[in-house]
Protein backbone atom coordinates (compact mmCIF):
# COMPACT_ATOMS: atom_id res chain seq x y z
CA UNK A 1 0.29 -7.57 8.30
CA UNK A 2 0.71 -10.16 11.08
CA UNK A 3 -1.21 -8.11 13.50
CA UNK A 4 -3.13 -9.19 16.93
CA UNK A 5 -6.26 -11.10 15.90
CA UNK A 6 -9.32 -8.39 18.01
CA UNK A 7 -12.24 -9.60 19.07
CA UNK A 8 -14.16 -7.47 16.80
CA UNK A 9 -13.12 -5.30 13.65
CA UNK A 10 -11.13 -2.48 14.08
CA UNK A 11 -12.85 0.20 11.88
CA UNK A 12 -11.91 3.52 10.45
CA UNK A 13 -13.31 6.14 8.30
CA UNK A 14 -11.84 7.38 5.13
CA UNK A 15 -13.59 10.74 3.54
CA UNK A 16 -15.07 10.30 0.21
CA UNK A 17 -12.69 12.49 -1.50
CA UNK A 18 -9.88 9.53 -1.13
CA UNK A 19 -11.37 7.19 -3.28
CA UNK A 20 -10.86 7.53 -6.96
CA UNK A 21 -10.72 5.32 -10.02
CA UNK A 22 -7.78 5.23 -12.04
CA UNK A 23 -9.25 2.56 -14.91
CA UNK A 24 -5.83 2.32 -16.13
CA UNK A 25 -4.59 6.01 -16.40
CA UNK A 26 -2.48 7.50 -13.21
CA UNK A 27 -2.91 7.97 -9.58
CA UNK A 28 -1.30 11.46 -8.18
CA UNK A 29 0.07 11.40 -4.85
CA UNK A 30 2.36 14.60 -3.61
CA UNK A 31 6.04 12.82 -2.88
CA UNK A 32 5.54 15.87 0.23
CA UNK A 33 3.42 13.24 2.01
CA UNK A 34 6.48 10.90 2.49
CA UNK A 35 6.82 7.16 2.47
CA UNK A 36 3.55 5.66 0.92
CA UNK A 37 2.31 1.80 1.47
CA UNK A 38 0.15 -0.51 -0.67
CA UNK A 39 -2.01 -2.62 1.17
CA UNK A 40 -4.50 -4.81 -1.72
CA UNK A 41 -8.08 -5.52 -0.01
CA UNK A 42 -11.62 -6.94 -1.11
CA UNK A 43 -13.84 -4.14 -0.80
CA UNK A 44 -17.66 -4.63 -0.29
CA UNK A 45 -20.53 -2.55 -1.64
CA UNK A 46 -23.70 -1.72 0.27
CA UNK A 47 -26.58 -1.91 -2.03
CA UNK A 48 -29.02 -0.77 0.81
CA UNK A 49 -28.17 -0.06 4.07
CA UNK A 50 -29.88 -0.75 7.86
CA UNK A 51 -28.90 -0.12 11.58
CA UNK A 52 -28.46 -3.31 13.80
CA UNK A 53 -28.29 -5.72 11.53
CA UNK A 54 -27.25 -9.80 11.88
CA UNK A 55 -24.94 -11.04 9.29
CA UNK A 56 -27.64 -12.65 7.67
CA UNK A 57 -29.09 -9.44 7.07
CA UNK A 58 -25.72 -8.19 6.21
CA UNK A 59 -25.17 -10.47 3.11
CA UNK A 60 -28.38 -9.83 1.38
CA UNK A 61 -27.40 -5.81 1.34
CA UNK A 62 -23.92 -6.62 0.19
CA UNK A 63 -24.83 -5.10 -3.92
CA UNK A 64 -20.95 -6.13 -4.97
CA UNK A 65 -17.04 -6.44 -4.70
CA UNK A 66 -14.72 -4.87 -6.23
CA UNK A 67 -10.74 -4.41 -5.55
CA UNK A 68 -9.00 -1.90 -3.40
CA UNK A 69 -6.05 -0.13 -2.34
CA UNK A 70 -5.87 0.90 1.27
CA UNK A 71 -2.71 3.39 0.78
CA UNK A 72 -1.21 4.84 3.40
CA UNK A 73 1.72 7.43 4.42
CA UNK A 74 3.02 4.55 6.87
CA UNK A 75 5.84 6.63 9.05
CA UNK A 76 2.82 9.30 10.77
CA UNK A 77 0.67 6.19 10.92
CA UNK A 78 3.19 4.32 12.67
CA UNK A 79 4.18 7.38 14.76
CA UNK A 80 0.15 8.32 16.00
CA UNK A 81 -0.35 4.30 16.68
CA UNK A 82 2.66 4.27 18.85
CA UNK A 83 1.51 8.05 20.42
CA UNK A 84 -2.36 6.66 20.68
CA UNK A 85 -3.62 9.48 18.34
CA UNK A 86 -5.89 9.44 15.70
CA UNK A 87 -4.55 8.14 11.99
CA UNK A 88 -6.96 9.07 9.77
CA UNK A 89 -5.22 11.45 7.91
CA UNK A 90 -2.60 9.12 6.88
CA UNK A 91 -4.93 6.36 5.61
CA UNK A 92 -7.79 9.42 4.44
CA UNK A 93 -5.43 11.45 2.29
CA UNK A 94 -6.83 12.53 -0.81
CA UNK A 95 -6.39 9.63 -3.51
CA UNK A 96 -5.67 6.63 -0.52
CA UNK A 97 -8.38 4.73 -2.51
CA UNK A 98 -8.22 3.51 -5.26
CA UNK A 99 -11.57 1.52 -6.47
CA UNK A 100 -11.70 -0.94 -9.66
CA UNK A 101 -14.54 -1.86 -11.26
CA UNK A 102 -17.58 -3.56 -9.07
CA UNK A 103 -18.17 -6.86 -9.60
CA UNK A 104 -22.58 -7.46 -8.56
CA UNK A 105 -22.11 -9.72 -5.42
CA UNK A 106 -24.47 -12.93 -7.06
CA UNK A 107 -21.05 -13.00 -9.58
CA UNK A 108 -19.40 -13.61 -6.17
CA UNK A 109 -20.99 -16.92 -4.55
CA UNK A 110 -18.16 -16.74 -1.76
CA UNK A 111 -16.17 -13.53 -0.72
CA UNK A 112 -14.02 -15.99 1.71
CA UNK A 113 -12.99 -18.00 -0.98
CA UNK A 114 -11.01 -15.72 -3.66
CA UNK A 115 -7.17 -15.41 -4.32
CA UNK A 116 -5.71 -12.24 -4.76
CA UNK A 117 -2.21 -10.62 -5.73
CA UNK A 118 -0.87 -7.05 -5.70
CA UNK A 119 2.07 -7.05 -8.32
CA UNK A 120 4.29 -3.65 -8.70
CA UNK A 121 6.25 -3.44 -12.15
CA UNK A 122 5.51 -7.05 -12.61
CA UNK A 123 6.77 -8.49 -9.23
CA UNK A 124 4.16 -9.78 -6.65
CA UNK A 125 4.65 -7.90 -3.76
CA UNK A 126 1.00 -9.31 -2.30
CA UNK A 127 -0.49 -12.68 -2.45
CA UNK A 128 -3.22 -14.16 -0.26
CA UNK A 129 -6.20 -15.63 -0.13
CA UNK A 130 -9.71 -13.90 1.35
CA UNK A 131 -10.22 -17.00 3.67
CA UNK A 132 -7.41 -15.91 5.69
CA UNK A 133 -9.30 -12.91 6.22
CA UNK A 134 -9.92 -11.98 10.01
CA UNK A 135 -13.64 -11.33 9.35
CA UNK A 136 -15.86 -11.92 6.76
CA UNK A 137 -17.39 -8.61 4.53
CA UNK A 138 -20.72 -9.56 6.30
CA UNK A 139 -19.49 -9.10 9.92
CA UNK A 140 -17.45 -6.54 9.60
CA UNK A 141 -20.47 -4.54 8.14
CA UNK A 142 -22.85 -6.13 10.82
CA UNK A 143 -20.73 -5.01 13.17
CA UNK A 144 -20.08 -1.13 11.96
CA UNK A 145 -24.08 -1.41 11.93
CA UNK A 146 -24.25 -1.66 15.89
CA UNK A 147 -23.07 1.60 16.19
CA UNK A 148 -23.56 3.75 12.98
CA UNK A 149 -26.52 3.64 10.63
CA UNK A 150 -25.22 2.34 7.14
CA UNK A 151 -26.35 4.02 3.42
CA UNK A 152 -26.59 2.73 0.46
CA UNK A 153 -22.98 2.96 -0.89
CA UNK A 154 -21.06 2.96 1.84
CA UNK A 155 -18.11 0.99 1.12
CA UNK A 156 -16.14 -1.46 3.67
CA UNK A 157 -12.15 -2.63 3.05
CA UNK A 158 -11.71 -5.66 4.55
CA UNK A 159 -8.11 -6.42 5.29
CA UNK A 160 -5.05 -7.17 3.63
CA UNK A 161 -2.46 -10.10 3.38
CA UNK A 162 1.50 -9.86 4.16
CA UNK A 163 3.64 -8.27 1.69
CA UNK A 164 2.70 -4.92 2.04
CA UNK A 165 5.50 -2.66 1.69
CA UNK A 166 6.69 0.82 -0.36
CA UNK A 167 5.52 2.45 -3.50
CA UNK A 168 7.94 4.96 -5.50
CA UNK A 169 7.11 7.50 -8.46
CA UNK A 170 6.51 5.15 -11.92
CA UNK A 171 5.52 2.46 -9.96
CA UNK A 172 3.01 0.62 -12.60
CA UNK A 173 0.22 -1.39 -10.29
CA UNK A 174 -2.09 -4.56 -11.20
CA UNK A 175 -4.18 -5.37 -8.54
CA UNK A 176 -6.34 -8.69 -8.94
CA UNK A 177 -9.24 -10.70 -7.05
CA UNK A 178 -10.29 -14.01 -8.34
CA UNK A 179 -13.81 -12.85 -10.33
CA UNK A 180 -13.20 -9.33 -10.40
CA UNK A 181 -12.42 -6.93 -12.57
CA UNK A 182 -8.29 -6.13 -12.45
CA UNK A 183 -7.50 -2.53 -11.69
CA UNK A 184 -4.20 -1.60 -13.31
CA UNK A 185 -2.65 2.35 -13.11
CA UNK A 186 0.77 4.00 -12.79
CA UNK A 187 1.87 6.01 -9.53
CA UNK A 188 3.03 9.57 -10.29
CA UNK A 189 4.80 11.30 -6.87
């Protein structure tokens, strides 16, 4: 999304009632909420979890990787970024994240080193490459573990690529990652 490289992950919390896994069917999301985003990401599955730990540490705990949607209800994002408030609510929304399949990480040699592509009705609106990534699944979770203890499960998103942009009632969805399973569904607004 061409934003400001930080010195350290920016980190946010999304309440377990947003993900969900469509495995092909629909994903429900109230038109009421207004203009809705698609943002494809790499998402990374704690298979035990720690406090302070190195990125060493990090990558042995990492269980597996699956594919994401970060959605988000981009105008009262945009709005509470510009206002300095809080925007949980438009990235925690019930539904905001969708899951596939996981993938168990030793079927994934090198997270930095996977394409992936985000096409709506057959057009690729995403395409990118985890290498241009602006950390690495292991620090991002090293770093979250300075400051909160981590569980078994917890799940970390890990960015997303240019082309993110508008999704619309019908939409039909096919996010991949190179070694993953696909997740596929249709939007209903």
């Amino acid at each position: 999304m061409r934003a400001r490289i930080p010195g350290e992950p920016v980190l946010f919390l999304k309440p377990t009632t947003a993900l969900v896994r469509p495995d092909g069917g629909e994903l429900f999301v109230p038109e009421s909420y207004g203009l809705l985003h698609h943002e494809i990401e790499l998402v990374a599955l704690l298979g035990r979890g720690g406090k302070n730990l190195s990125e060493e540490e990090t990558a042995g705990r990492i269980a597996g990787y699956a594919v994401a949607l970060d959605l988000t209800l981009r105008e009262p994002q945009t709005a509470a970024k510009k206002a300095g408030e809080p925007w949980m609510l438009w990235k925690g929304f019930d539904g905001s994240c969708p899951v596939g399949a996981f993938a168990p990480a030793e079927r994934v040699p090198d997270p930095c080193a996977l394409a992936l592509s985000l096409e709506v009705n057959g057009e690729v609106r995403q395409k990118g490459h985890t290498s241009s990534m602006m950390f690495s699944p292991a620090r991002i979770v090293a770093y979250a573990s300075r400051y909160i203890t981590l569980e078994e499960g917890d799940l970390f998103l890990c960015g997303t690529p240019d082309g993110v942009g508008p999704l619309v009632h019908g939409d039909k969805i096919a996010a991949r990652i190179d070694g993953l399973p696909e997740m596929r569904f249709e939007l209903k607004r």
